[in-house]
N, C-alpha and C. Protein backbone atom coordinates (compact mmCIF):
# COMPACT_ATOMS: atom_id res chain seq x y z
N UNK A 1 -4.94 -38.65 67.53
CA UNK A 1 -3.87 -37.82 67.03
C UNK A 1 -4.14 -37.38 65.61
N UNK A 2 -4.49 -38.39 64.86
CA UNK A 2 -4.99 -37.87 63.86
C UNK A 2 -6.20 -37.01 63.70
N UNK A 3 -6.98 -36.53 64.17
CA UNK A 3 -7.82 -35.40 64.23
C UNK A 3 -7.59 -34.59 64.59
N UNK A 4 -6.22 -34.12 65.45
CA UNK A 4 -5.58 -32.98 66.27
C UNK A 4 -4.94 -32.44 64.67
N UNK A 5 -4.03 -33.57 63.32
CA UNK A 5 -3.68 -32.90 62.66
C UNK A 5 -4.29 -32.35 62.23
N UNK A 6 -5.40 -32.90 61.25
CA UNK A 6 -6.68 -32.75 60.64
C UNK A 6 -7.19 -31.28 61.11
N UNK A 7 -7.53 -30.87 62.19
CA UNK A 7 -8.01 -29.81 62.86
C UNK A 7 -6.78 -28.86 62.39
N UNK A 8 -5.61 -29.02 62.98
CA UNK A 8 -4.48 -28.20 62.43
C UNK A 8 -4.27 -27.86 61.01
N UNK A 9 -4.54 -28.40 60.21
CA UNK A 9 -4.62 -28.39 58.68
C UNK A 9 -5.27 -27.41 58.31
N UNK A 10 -6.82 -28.05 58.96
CA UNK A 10 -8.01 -26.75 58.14
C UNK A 10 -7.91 -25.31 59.17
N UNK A 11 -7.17 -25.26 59.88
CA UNK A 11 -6.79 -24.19 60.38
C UNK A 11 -5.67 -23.61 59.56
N UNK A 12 -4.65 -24.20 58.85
CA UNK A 12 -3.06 -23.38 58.10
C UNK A 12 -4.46 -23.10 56.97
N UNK A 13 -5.00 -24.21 56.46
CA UNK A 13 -5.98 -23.40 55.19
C UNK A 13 -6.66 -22.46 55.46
N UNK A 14 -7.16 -22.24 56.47
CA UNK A 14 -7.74 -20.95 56.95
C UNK A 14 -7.52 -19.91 57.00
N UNK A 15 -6.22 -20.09 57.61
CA UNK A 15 -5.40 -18.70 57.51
C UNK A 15 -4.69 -18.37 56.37
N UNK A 16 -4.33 -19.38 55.43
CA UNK A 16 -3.63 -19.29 54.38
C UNK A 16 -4.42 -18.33 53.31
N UNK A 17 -5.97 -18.62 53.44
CA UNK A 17 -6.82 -18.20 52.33
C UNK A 17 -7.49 -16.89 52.81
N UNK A 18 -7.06 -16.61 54.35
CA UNK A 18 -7.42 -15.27 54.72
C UNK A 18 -5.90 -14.38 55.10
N UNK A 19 -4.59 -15.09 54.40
CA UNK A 19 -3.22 -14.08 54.37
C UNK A 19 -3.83 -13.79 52.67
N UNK A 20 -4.22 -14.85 51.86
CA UNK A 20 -4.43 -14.14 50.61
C UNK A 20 -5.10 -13.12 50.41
N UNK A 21 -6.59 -13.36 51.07
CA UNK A 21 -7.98 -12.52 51.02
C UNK A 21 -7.13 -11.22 51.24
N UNK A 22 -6.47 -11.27 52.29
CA UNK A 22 -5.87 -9.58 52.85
C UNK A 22 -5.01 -9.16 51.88
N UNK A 23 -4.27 -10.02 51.29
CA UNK A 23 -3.03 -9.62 50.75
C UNK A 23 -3.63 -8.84 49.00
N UNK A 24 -4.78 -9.47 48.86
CA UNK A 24 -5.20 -9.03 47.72
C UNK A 24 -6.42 -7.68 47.95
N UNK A 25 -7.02 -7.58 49.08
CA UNK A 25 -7.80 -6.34 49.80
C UNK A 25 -7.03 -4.92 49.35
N UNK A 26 -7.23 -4.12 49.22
CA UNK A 26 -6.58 -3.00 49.22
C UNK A 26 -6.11 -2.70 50.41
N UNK A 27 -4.95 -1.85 50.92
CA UNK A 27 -4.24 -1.87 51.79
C UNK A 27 -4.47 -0.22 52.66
N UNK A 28 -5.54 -0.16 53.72
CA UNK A 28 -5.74 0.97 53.86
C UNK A 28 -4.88 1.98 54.05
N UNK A 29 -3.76 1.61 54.69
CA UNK A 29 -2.39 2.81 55.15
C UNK A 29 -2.12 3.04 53.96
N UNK A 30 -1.93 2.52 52.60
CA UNK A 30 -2.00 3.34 51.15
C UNK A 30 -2.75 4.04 50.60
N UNK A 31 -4.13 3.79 51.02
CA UNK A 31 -5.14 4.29 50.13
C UNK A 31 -5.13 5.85 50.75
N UNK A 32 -4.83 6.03 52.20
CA UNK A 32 -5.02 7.45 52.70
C UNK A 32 -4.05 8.34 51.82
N UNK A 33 -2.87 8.31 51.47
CA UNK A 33 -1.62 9.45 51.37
C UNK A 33 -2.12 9.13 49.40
N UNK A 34 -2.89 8.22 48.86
CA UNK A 34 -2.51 8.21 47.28
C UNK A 34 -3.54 9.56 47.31
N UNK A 35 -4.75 10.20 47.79
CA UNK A 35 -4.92 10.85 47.02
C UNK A 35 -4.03 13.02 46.94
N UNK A 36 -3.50 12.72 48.20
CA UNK A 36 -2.03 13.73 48.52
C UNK A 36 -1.09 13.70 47.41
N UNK A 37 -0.76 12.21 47.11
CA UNK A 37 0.20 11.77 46.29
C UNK A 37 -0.04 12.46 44.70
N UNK A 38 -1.34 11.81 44.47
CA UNK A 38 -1.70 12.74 43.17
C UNK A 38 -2.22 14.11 43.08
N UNK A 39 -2.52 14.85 44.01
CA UNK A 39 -2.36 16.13 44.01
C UNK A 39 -1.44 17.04 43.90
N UNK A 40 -0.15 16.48 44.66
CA UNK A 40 1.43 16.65 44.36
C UNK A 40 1.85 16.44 42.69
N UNK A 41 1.62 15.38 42.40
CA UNK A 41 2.33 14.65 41.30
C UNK A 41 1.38 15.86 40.35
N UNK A 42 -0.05 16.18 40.29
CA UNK A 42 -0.30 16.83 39.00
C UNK A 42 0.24 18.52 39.34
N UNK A 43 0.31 19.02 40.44
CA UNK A 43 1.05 20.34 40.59
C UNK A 43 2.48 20.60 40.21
N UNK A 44 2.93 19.15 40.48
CA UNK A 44 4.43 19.42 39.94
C UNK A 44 4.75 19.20 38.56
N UNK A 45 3.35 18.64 37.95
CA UNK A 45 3.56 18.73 36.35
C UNK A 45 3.21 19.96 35.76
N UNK A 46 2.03 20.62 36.20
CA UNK A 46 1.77 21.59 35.90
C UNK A 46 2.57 22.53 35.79
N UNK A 47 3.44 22.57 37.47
CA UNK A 47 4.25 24.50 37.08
C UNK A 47 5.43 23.91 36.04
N UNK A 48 6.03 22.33 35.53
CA UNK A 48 7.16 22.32 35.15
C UNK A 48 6.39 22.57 33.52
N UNK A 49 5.29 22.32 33.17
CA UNK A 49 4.74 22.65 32.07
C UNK A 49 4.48 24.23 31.50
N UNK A 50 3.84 24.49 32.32
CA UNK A 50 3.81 26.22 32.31
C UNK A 50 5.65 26.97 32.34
N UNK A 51 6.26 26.44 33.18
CA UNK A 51 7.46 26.35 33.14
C UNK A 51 8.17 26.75 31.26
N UNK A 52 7.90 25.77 31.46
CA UNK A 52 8.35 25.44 29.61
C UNK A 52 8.09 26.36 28.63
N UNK A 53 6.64 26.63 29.28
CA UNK A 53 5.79 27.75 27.63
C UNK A 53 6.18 29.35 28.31
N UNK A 54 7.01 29.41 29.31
CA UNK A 54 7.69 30.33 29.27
C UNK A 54 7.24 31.57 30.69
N UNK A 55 5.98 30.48 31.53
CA UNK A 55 5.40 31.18 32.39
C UNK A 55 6.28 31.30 33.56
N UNK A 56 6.21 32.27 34.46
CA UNK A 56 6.74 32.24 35.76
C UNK A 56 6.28 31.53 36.80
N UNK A 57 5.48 30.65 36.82
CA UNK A 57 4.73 30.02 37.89
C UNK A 57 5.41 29.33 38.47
N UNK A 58 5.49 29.47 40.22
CA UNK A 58 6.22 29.18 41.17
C UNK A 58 7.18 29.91 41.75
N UNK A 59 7.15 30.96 42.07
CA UNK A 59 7.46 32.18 42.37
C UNK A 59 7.01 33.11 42.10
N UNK A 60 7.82 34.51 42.04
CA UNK A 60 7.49 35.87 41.51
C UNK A 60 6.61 35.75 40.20
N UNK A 61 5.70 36.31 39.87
CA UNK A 61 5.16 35.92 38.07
C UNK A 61 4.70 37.03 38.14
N UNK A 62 4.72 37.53 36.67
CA UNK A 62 4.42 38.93 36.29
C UNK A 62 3.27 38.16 35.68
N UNK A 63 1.70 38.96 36.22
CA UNK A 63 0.42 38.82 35.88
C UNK A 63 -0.23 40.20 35.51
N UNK A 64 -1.16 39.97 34.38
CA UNK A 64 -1.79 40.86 34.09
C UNK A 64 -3.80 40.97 34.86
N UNK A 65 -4.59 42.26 35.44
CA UNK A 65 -5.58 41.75 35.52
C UNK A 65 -6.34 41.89 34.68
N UNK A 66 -7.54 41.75 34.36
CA UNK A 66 -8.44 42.33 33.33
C UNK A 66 -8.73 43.77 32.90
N UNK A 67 -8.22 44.43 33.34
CA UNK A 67 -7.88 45.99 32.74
C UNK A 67 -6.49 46.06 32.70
N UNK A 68 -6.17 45.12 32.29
CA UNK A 68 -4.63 45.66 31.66
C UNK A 68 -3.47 45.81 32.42
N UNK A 69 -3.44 46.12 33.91
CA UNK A 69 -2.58 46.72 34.73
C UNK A 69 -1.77 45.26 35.14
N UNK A 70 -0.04 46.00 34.58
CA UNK A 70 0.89 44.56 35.06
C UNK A 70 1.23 45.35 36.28
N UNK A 71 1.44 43.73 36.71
CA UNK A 71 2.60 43.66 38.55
C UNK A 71 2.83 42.41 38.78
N UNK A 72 3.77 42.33 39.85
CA UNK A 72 4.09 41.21 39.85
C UNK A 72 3.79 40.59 41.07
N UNK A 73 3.21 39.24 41.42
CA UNK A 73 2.74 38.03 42.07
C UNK A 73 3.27 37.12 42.86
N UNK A 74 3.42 36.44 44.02
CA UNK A 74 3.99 34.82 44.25
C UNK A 74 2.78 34.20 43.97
N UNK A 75 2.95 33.50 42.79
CA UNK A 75 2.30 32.63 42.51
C UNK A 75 2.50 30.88 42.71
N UNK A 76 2.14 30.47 43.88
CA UNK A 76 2.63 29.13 44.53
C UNK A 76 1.27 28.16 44.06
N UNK A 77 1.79 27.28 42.85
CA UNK A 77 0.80 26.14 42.41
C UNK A 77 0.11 25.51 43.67
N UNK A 78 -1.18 25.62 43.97
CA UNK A 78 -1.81 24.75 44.97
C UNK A 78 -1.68 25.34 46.08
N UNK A 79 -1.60 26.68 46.17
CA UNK A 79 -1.77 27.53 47.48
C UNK A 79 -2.00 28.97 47.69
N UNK A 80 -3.25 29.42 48.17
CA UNK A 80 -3.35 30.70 47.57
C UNK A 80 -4.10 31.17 48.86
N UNK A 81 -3.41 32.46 49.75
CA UNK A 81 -4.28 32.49 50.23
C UNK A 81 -4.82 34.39 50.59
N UNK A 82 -4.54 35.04 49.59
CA UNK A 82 -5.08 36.34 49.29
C UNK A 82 -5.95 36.10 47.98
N UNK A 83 -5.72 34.94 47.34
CA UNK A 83 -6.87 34.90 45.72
C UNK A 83 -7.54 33.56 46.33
N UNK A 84 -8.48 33.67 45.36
CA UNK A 84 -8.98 32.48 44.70
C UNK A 84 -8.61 32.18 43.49
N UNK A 85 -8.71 30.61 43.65
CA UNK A 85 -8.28 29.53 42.16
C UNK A 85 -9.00 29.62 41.36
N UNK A 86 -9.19 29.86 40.11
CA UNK A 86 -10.11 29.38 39.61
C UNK A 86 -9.49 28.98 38.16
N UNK A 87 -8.81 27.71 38.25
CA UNK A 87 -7.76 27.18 36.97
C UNK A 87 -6.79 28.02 37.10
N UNK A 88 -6.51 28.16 36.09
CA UNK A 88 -5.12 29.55 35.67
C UNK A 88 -5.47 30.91 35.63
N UNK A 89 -6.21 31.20 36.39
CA UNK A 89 -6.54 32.71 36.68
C UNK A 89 -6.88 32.56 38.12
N UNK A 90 -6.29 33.58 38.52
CA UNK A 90 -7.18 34.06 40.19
C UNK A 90 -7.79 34.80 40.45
N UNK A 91 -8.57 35.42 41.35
CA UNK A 91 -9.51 36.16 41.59
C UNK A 91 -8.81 36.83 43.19
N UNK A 92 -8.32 38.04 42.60
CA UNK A 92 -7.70 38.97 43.79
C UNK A 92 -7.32 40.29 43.25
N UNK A 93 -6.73 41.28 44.39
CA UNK A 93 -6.41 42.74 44.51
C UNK A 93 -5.68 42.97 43.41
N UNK A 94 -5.87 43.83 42.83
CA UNK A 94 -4.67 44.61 41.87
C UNK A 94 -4.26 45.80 42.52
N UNK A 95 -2.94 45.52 42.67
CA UNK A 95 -2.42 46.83 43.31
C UNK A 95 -2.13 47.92 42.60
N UNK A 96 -2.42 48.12 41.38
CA UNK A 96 -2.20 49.14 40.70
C UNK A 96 -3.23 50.08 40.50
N UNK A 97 -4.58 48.98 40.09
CA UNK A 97 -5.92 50.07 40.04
C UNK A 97 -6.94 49.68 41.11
N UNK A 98 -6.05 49.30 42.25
CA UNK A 98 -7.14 48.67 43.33
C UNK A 98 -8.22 48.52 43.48
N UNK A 99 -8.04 47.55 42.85
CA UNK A 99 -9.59 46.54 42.94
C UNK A 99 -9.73 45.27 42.76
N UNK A 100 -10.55 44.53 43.14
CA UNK A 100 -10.47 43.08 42.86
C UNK A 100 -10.89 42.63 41.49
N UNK A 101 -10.08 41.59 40.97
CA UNK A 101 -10.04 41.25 39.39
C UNK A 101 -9.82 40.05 39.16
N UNK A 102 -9.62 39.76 37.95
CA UNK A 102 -9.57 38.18 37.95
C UNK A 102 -7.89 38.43 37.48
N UNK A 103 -6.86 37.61 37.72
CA UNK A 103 -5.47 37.93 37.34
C UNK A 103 -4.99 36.71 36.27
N UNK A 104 -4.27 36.99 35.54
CA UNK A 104 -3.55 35.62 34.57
C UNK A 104 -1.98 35.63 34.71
N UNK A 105 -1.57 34.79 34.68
CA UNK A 105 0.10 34.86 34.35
C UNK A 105 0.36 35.33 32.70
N UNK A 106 1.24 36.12 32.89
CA UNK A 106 2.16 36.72 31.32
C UNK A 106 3.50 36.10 30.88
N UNK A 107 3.23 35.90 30.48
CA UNK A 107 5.31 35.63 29.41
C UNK A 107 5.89 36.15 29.66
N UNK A 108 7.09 36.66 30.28
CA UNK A 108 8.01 37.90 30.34
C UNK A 108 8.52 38.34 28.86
N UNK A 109 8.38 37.00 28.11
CA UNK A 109 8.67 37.02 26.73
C UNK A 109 8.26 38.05 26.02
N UNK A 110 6.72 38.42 25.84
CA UNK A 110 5.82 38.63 25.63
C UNK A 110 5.65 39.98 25.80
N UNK A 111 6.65 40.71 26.91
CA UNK A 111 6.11 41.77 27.03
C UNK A 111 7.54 42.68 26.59
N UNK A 112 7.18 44.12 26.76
CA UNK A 112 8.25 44.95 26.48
C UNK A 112 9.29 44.68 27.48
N UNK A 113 10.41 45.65 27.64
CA UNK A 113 11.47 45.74 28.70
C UNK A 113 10.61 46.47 29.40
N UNK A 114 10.10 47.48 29.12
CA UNK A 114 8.89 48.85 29.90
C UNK A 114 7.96 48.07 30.60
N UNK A 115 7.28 47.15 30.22
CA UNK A 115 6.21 46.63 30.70
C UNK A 115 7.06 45.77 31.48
N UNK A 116 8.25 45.11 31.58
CA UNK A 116 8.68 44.07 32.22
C UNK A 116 8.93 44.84 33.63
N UNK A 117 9.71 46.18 33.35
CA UNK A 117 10.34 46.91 34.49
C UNK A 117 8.57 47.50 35.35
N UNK A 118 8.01 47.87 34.86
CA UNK A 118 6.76 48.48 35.26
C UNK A 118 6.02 47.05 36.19
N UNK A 119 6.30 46.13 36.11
CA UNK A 119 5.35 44.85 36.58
C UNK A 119 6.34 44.65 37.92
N UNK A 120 7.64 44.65 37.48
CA UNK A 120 8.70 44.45 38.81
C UNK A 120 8.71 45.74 39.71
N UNK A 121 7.99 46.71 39.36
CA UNK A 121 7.87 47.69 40.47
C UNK A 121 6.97 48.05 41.52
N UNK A 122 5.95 47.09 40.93
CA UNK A 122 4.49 47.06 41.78
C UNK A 122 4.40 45.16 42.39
N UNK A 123 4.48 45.19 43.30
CA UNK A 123 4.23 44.08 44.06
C UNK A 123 3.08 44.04 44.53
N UNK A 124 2.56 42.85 44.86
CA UNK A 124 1.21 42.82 46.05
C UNK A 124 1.76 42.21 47.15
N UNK A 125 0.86 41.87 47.99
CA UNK A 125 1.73 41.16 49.40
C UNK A 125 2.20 39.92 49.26
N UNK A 126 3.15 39.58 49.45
CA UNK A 126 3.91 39.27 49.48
C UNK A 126 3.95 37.84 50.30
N UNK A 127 2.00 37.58 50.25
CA UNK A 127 2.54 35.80 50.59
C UNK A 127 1.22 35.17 49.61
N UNK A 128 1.28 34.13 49.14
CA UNK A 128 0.50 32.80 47.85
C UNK A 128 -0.88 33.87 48.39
């Protein structure tokens, strides 16, 4: 009888030191969604930052392209699928002097009432 405990023993230690081993393992069903998690978490800092300095990002945004020509954009942080990303500029159509350009977001601040009304009259299509 006493070797039946004995046996039972180094078996609870067994398992005891392999509930730790696991418990201290990284936990795979977490590791999949953290790197989603931080892709979220830095997009939603971003537009609330740009936000702040007065940009339109996350919706409608009045963008300028590299020749000058305003219109206005949906610009959806982390989804684009008439441009390319490339940081804070994209690479797509200008509907004003049709052609492909690199585009930036503008201030509404920044610009005239003329230039504000002139950017809200020219749209592009109308999806990220």
């Amino acid at each position: 009888m006493t070797l039946f405990l004995r046996n039972d023993a180094k078996d609870d230690a067994k398992d005891t030191a392999a509930g730790r081993a696991s418990a201290l393992a990284p936990r795979s069903d977490l590791i999949a969604p953290l790197p989603v998690i931080l892709i979220v978490a830095v997009l939603v800092v971003g537009t609330v930052l740009a936000r702040r300095r007065g940009y339109g990002i996350g919706g409608e945004t009045i963008v300028r392209c590299s020749d000058g020509h305003l219109f206005t954009t949906l610009w959806v942080p982390g989804a684009s699928f008439k441009a390319v990303r490339l940081g804070p500029k994209r690479f797509q159509r200008c509907p004003v002097g049709h052609h492909w350009t690199l585009i930036i977001p503008v201030r509404a601040q920044d610009l005239t009432e003329e230039q504000r009304e002139a950017a809200a009259a020219v749209h592009d299509a109308r999806i990220p």
